[in-house]
N, C-alpha and C. Protein backbone atom coordinates (compact mmCIF):
# COMPACT_ATOMS: atom_id res chain seq x y z
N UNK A 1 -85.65 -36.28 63.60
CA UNK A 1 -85.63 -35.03 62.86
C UNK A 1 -84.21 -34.79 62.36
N UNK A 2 -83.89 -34.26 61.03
CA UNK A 2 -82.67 -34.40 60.53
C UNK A 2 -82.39 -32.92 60.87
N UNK A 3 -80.63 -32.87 61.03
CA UNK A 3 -80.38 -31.85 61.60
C UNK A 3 -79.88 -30.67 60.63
N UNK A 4 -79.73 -29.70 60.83
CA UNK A 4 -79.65 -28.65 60.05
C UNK A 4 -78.44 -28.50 59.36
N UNK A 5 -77.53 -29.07 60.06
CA UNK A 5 -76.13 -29.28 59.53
C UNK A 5 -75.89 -29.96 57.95
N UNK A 6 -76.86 -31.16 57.66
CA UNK A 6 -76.96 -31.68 56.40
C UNK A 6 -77.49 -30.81 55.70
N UNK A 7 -78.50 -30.22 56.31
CA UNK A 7 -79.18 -29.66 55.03
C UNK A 7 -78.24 -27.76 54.67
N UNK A 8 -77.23 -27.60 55.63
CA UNK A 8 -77.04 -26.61 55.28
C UNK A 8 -75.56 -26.98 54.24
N UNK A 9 -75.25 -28.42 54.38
CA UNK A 9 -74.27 -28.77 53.61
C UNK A 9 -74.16 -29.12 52.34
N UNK A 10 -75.46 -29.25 52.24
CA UNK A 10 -76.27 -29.75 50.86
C UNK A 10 -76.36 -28.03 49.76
N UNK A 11 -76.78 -27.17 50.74
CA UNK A 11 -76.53 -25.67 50.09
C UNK A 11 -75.02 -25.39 49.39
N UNK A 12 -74.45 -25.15 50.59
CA UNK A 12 -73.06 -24.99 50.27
C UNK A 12 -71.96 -25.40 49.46
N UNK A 13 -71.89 -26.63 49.51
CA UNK A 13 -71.78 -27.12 48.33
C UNK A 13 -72.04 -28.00 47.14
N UNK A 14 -71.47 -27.76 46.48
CA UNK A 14 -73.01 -28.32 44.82
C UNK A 14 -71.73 -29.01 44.00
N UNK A 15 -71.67 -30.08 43.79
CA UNK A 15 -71.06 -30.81 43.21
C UNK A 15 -71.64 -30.60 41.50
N UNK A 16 -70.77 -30.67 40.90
CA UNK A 16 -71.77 -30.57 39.26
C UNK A 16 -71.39 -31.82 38.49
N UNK A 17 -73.28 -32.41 38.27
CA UNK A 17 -72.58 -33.63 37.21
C UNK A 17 -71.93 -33.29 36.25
N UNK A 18 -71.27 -34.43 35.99
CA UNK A 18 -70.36 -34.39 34.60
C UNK A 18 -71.51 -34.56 33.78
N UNK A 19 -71.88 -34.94 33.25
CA UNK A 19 -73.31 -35.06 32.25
C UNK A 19 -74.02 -33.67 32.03
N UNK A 20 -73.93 -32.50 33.11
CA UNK A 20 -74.21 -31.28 32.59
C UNK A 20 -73.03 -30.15 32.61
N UNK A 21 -71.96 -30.67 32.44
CA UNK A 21 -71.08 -29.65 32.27
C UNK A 21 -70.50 -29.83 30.92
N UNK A 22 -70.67 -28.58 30.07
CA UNK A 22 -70.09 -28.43 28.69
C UNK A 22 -69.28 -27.05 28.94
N UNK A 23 -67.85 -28.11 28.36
CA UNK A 23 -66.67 -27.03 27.85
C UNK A 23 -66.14 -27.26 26.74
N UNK A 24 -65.45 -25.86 26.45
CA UNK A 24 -64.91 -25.97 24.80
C UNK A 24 -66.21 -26.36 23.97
N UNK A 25 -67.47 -25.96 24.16
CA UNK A 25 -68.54 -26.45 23.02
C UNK A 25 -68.84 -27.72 23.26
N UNK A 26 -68.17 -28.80 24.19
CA UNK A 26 -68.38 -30.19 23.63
C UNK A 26 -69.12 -30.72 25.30
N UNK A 27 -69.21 -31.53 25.24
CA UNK A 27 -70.20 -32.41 26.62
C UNK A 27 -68.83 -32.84 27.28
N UNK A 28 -68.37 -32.00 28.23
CA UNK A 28 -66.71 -32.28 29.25
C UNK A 28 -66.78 -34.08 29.53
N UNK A 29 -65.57 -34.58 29.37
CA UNK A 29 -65.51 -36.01 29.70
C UNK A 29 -65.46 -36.37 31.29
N UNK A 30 -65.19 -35.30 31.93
CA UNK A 30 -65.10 -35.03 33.08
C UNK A 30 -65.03 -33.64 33.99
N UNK A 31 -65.41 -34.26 35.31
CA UNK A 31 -65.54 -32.65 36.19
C UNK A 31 -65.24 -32.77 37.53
N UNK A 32 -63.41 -32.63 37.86
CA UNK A 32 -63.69 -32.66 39.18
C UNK A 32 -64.25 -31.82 40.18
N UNK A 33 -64.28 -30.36 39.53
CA UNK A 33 -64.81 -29.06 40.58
C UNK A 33 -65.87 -29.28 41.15
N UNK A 34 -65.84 -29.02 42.34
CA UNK A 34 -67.14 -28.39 43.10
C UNK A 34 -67.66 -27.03 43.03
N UNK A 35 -68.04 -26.97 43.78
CA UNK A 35 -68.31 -25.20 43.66
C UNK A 35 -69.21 -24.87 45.46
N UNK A 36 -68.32 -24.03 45.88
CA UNK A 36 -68.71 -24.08 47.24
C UNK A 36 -69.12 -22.82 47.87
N UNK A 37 -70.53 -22.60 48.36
CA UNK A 37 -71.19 -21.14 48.33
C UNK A 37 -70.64 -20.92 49.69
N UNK A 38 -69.89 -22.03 51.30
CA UNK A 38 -69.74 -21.11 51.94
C UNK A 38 -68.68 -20.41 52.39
N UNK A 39 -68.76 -18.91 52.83
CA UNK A 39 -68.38 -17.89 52.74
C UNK A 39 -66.95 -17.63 53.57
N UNK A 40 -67.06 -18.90 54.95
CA UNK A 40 -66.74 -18.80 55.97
C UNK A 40 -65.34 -20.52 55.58
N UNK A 41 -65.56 -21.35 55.02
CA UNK A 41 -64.28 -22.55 55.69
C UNK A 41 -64.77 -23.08 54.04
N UNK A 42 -63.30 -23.85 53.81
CA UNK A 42 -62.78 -24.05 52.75
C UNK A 42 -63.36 -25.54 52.76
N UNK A 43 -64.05 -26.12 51.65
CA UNK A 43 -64.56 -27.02 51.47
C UNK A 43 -63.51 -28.25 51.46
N UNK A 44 -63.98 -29.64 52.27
CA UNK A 44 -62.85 -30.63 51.74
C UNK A 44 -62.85 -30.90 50.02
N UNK A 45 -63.52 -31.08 49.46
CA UNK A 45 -63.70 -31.59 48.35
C UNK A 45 -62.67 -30.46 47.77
N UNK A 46 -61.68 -30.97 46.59
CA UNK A 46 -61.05 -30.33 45.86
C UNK A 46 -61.14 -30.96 44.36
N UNK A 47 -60.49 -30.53 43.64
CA UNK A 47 -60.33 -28.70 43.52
C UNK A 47 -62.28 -28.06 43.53
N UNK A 48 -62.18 -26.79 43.90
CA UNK A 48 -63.58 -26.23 44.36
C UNK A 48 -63.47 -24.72 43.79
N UNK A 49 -64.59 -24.93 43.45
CA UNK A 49 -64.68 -23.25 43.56
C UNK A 49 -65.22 -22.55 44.54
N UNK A 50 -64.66 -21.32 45.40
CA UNK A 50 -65.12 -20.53 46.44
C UNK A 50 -65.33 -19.07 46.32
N UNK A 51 -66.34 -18.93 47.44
CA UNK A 51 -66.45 -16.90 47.49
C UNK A 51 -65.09 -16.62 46.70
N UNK A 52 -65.22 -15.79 46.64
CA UNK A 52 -63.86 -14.52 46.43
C UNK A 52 -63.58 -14.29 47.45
N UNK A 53 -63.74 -13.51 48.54
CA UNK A 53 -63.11 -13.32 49.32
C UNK A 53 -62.33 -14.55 50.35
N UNK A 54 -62.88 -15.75 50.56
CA UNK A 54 -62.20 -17.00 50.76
C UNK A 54 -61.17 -17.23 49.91
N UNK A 55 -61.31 -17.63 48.51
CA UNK A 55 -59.91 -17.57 47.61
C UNK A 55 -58.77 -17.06 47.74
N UNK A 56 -59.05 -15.36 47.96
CA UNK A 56 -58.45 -14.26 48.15
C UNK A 56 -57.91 -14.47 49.26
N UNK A 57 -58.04 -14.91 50.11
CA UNK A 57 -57.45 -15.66 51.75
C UNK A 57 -56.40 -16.94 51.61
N UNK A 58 -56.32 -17.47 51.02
CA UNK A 58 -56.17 -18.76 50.61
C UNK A 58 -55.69 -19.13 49.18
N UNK A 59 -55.09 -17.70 48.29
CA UNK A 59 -54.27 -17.71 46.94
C UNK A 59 -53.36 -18.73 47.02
N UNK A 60 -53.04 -19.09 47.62
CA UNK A 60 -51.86 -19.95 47.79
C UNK A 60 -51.90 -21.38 47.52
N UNK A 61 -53.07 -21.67 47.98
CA UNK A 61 -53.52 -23.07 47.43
C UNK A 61 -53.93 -23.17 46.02
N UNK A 62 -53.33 -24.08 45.37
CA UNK A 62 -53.55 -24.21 43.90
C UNK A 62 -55.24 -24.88 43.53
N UNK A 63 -55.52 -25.42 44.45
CA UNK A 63 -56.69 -26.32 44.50
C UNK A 63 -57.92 -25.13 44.55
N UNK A 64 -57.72 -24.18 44.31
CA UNK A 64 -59.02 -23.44 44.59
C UNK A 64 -59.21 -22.48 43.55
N UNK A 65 -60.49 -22.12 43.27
CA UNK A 65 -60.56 -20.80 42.46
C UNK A 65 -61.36 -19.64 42.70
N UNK A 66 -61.56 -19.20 42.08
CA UNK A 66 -63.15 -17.92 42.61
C UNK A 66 -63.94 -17.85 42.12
N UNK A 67 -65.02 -17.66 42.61
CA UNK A 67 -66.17 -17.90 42.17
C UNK A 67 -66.85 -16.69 42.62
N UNK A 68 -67.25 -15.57 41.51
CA UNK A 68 -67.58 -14.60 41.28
C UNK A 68 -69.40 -14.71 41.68
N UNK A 69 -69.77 -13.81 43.19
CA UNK A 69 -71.22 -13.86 43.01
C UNK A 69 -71.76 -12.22 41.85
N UNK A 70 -72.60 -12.09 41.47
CA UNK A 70 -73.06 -11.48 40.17
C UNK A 70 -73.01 -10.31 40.42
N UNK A 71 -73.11 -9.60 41.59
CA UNK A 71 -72.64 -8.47 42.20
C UNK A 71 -71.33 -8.20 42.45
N UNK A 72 -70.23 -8.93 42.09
CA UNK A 72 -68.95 -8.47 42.14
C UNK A 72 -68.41 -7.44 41.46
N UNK A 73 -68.23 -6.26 41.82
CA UNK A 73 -67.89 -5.15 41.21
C UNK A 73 -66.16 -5.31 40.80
N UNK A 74 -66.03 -5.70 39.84
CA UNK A 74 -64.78 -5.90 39.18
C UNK A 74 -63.63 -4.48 38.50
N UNK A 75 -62.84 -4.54 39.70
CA UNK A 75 -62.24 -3.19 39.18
C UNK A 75 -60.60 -3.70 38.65
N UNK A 76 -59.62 -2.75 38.75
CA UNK A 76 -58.52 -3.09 37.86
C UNK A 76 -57.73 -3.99 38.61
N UNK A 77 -57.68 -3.62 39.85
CA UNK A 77 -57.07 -4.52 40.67
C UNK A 77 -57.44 -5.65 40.79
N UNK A 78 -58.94 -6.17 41.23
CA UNK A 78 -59.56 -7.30 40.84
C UNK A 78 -59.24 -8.76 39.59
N UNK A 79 -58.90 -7.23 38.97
CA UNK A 79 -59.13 -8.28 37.56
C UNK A 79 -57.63 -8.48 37.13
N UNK A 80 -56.59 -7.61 37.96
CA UNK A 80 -55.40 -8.22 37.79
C UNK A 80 -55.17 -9.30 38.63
N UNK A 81 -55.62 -9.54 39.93
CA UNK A 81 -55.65 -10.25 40.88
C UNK A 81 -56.09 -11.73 40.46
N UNK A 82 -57.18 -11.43 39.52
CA UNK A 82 -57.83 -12.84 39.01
C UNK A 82 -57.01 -13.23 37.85
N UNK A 83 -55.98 -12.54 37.07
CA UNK A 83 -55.34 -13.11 36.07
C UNK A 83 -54.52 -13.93 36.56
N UNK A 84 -54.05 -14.23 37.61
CA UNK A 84 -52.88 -15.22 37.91
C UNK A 84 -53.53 -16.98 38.58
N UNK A 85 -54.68 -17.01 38.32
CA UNK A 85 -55.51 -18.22 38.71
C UNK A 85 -55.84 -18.95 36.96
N UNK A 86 -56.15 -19.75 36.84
CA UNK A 86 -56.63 -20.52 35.55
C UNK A 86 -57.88 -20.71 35.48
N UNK A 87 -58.71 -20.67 36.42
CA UNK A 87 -60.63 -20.87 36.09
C UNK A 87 -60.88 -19.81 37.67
N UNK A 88 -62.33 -18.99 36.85
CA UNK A 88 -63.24 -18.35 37.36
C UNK A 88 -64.04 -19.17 37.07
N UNK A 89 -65.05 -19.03 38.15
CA UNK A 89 -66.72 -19.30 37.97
C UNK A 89 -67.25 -18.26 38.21
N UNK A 90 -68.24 -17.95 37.47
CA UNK A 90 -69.34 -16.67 38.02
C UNK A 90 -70.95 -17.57 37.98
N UNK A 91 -71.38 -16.80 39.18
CA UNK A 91 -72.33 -17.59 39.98
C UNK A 91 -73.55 -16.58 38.86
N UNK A 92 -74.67 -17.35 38.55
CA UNK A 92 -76.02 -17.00 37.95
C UNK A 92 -77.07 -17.37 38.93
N UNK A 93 -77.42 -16.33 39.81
CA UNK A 93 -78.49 -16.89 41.16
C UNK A 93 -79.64 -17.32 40.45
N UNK A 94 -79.91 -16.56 39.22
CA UNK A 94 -81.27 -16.55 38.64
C UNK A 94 -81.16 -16.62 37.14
N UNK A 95 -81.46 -17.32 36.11
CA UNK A 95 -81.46 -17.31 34.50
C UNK A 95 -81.79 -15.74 34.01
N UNK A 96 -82.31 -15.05 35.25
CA UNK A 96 -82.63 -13.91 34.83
C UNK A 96 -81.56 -12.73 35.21
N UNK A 97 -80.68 -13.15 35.72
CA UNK A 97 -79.56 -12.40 36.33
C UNK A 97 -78.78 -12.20 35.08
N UNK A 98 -78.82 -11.27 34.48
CA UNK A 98 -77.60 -10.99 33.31
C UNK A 98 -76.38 -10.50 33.72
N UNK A 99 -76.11 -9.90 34.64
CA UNK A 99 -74.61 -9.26 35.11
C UNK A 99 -73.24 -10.09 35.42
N UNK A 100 -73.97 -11.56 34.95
CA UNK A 100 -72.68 -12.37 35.08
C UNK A 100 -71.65 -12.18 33.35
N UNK A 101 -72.84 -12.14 32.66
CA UNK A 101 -72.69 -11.95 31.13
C UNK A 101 -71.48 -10.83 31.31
N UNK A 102 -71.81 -9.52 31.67
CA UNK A 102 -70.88 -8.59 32.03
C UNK A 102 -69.27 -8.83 32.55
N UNK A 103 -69.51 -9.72 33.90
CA UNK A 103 -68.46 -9.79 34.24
C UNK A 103 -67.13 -10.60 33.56
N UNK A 104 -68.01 -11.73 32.27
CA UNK A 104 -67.19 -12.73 31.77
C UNK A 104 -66.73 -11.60 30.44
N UNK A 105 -67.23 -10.72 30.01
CA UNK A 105 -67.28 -10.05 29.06
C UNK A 105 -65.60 -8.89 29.45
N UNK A 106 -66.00 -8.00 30.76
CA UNK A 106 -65.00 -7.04 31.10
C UNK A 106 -63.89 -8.36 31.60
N UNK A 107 -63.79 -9.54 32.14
CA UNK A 107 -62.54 -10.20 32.08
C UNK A 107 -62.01 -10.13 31.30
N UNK A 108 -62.39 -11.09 30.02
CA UNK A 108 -61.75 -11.06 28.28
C UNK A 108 -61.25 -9.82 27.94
N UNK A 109 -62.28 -8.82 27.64
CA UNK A 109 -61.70 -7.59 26.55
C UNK A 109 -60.85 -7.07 27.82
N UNK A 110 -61.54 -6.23 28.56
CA UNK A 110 -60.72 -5.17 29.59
C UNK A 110 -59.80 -5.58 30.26
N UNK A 111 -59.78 -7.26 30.92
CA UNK A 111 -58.42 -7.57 31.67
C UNK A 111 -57.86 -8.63 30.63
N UNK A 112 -58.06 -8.90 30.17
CA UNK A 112 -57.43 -9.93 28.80
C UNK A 112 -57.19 -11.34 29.11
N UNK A 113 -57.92 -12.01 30.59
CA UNK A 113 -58.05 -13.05 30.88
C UNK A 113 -58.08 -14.12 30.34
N UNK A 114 -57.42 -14.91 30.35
CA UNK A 114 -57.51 -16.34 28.96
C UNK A 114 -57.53 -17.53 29.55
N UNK A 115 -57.96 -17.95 30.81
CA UNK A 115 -58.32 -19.15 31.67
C UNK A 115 -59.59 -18.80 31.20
N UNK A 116 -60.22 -20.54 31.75
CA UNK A 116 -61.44 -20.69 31.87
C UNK A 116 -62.43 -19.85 32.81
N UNK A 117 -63.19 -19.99 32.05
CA UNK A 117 -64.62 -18.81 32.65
C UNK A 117 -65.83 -19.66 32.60
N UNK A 118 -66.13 -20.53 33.82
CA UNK A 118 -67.42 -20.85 33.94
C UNK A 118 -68.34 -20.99 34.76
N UNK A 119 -69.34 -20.91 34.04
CA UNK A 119 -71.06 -19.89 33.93
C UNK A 119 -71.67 -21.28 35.41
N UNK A 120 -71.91 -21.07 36.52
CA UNK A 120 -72.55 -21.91 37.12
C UNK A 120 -73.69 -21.28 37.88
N UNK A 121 -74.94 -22.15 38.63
CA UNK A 121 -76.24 -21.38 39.22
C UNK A 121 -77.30 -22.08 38.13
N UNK A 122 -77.93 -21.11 38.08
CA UNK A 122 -79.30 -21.40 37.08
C UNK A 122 -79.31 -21.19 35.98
N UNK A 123 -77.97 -22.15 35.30
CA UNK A 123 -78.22 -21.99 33.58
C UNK A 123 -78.69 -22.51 32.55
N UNK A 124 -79.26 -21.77 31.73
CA UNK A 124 -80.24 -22.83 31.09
C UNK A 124 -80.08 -22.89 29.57
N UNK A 125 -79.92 -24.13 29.01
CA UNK A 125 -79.60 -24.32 27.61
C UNK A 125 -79.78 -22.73 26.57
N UNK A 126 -80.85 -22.42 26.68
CA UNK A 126 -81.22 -20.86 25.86
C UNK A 126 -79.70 -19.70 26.34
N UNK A 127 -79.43 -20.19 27.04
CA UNK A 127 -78.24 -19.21 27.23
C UNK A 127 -76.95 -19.14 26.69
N UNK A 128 -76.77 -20.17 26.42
CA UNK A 128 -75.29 -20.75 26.14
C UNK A 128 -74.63 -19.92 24.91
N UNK A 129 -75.80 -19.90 23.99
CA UNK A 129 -74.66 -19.02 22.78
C UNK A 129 -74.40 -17.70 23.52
N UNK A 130 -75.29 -16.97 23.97
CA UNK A 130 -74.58 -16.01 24.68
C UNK A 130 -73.84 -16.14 25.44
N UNK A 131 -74.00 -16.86 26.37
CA UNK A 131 -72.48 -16.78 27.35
C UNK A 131 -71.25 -17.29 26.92
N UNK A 132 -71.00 -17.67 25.79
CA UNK A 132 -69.94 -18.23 25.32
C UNK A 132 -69.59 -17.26 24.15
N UNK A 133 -70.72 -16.35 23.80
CA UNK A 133 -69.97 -15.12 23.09
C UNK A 133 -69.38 -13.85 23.99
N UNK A 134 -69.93 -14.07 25.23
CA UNK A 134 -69.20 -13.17 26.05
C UNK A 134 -68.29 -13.52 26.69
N UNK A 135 -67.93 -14.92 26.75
CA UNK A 135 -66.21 -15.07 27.09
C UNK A 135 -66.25 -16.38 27.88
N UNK A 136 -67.33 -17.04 28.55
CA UNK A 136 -67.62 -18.30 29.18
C UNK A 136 -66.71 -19.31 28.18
N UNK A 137 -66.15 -20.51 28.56
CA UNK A 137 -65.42 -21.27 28.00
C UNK A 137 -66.24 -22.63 28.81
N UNK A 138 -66.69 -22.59 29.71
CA UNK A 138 -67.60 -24.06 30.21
C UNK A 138 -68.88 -23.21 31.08
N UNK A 139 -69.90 -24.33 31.12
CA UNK A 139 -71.14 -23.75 31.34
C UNK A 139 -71.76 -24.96 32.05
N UNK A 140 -71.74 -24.87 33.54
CA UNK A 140 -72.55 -26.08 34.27
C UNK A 140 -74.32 -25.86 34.18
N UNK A 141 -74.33 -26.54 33.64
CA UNK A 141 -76.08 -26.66 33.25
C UNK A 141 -77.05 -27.07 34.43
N UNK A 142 -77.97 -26.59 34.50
CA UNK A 142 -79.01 -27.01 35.88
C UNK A 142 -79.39 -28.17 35.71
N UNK A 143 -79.35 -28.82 36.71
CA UNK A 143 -79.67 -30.25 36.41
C UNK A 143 -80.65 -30.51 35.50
N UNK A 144 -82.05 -29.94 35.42
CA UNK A 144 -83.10 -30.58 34.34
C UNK A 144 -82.80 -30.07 32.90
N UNK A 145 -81.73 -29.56 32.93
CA UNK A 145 -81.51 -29.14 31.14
C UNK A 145 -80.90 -30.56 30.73
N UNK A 146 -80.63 -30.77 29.24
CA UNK A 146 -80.57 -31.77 28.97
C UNK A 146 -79.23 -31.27 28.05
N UNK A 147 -78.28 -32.59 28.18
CA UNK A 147 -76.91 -32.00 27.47
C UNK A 147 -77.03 -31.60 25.91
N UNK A 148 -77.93 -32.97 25.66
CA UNK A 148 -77.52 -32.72 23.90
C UNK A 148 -78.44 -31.67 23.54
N UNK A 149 -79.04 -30.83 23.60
CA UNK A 149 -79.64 -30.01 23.99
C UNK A 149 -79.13 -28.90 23.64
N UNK A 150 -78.38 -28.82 24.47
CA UNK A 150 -76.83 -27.95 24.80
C UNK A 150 -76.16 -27.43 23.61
N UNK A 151 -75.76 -28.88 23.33
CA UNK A 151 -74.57 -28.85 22.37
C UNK A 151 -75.24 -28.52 20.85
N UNK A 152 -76.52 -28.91 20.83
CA UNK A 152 -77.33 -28.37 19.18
C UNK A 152 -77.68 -26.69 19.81
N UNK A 153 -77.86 -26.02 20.98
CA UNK A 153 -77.89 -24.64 21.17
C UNK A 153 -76.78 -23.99 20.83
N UNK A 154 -75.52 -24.83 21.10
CA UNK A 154 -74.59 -24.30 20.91
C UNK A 154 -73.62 -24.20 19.34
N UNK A 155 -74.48 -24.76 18.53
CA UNK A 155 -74.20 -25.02 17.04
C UNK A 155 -75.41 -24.23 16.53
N UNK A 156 -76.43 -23.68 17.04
CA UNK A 156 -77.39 -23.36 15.88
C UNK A 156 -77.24 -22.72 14.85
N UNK A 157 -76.42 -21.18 15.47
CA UNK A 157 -75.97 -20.11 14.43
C UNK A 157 -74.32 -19.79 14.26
N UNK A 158 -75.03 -19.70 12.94
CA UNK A 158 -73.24 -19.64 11.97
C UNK A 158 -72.97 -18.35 11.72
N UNK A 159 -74.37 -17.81 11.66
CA UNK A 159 -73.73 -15.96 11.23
C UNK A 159 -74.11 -15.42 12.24
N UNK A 160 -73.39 -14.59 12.67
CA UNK A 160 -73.94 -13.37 14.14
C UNK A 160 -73.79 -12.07 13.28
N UNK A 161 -74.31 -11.06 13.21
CA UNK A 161 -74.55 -9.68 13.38
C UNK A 161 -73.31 -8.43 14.08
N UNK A 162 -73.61 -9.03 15.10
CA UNK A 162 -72.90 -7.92 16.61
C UNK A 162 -71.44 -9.08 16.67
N UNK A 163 -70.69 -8.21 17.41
CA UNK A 163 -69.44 -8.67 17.83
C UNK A 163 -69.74 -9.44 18.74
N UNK A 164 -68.58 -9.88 19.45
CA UNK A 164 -68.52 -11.04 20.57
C UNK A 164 -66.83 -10.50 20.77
N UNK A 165 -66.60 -11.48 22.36
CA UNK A 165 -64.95 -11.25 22.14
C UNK A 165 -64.35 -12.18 21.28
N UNK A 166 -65.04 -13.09 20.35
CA UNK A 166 -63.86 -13.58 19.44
C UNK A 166 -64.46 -12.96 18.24
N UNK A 167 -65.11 -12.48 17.69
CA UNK A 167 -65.25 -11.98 16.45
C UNK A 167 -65.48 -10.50 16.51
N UNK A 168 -64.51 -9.54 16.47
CA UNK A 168 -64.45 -8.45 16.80
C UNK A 168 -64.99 -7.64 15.59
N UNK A 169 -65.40 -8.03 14.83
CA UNK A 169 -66.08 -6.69 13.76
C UNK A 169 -67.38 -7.55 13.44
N UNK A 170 -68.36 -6.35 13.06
CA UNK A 170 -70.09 -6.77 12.60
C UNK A 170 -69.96 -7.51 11.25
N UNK A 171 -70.88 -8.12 11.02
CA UNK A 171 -71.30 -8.49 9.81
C UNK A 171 -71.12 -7.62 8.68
N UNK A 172 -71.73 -6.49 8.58
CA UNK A 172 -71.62 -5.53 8.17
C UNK A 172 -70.09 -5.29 7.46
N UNK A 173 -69.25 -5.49 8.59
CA UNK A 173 -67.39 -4.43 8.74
C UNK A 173 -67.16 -5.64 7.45
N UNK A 174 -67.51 -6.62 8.10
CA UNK A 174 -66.90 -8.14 7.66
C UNK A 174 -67.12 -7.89 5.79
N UNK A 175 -68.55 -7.55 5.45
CA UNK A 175 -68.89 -7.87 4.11
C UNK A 175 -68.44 -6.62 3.53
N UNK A 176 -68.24 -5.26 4.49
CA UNK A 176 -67.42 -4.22 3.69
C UNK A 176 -65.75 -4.59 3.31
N UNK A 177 -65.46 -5.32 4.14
CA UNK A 177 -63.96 -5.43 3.81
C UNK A 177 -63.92 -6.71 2.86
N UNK A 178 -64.77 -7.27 2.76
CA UNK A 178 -64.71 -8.44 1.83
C UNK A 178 -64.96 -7.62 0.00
N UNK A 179 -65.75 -6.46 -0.14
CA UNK A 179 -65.99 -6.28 -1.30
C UNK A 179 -65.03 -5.05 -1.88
N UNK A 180 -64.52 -5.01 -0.69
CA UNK A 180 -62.88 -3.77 -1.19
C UNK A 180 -61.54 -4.74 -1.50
N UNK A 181 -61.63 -5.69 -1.51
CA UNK A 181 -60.20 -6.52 -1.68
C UNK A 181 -60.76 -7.41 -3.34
């Protein structure tokens, strides 16, 4: 009988293929991060992503980052705290969990964060233009999504409507200021 120890190691931490991790828009040539759910001891594998509150223990090590679960209530301190690291992950328990969208969103505009922001958990190709209009810069894909996939989700549309944090005025602002000049 196999013991519980493997299988609770197999939870904890999640290695992400390189084959489903897209950053900068493109299929990453590589990925050393892990990403490590437990709460309690710092994973060997480096560099990793961990709880927040582990990180937050352990700032000191360059090898680590945080990894935002979707309930992290992000206040000013927080989000000054997280500006001095280079990659967040925010955890998506569920494709249906939107509040990660939020948190990558109040990093960018409200704390002005400019490291990487990426989307890991249950993400699924249909998501990607959004999370990358709300501030995601890499997006580890669930294993059965398929990359190229990805990367044509992530090219479909050329015109958006609504803002994003890189295109700060509507369609609309855009074609009014285009017919006054």
């Amino acid at each position: 009988m196999p013991s519980n120890d493997t299988q609770t190691d197999a939870v904890e931490l999640t290695p992400v293929h390189v084959d489903h991790l897209i950053a900068d828009g493109e299929l990453a040539a590589e990925n050393a991060w892990c990403v490590s759910y437990d709460a309690d001891t710092l994973p060997e594998q480096r560099p990793a992503f961990v709880p927040l509150a582990l990180w937050q223990a352990n700032q000191d090590d360059a090898e680590l980052a945080p990894l935002l679960s979707s309930d992290t209530e992000l206040t000013t301190e927080l989000g000054q705290q997280l500006s001095s690291t280079s990659a967040v992950a925010i955890d998506f328990p569920a494709f249906t969990d939107g509040r990660g969208y939020t948190l990558a969103r109040l990093l960018r505009e409200r704390y002005g964060y400019t490291g990487e922001i990426r989307a890991v958990g249950d993400v699924l190709v249909d998501q990607l233009d959004y999370m990358r209009r709300c501030g995601f810069t890499a997006m580890a894909l669930r294993d059965d999504q398929h990359p190229d996939d990805a990367i044509r989700a992530l090219n479909m549309f050329s015109v958006r409507y609504q803002t994003d944090v890189e295109q700060r005025q509507a369609l609309f602002e855009r074609r009014l200021a285009d017919t006054k000049q």
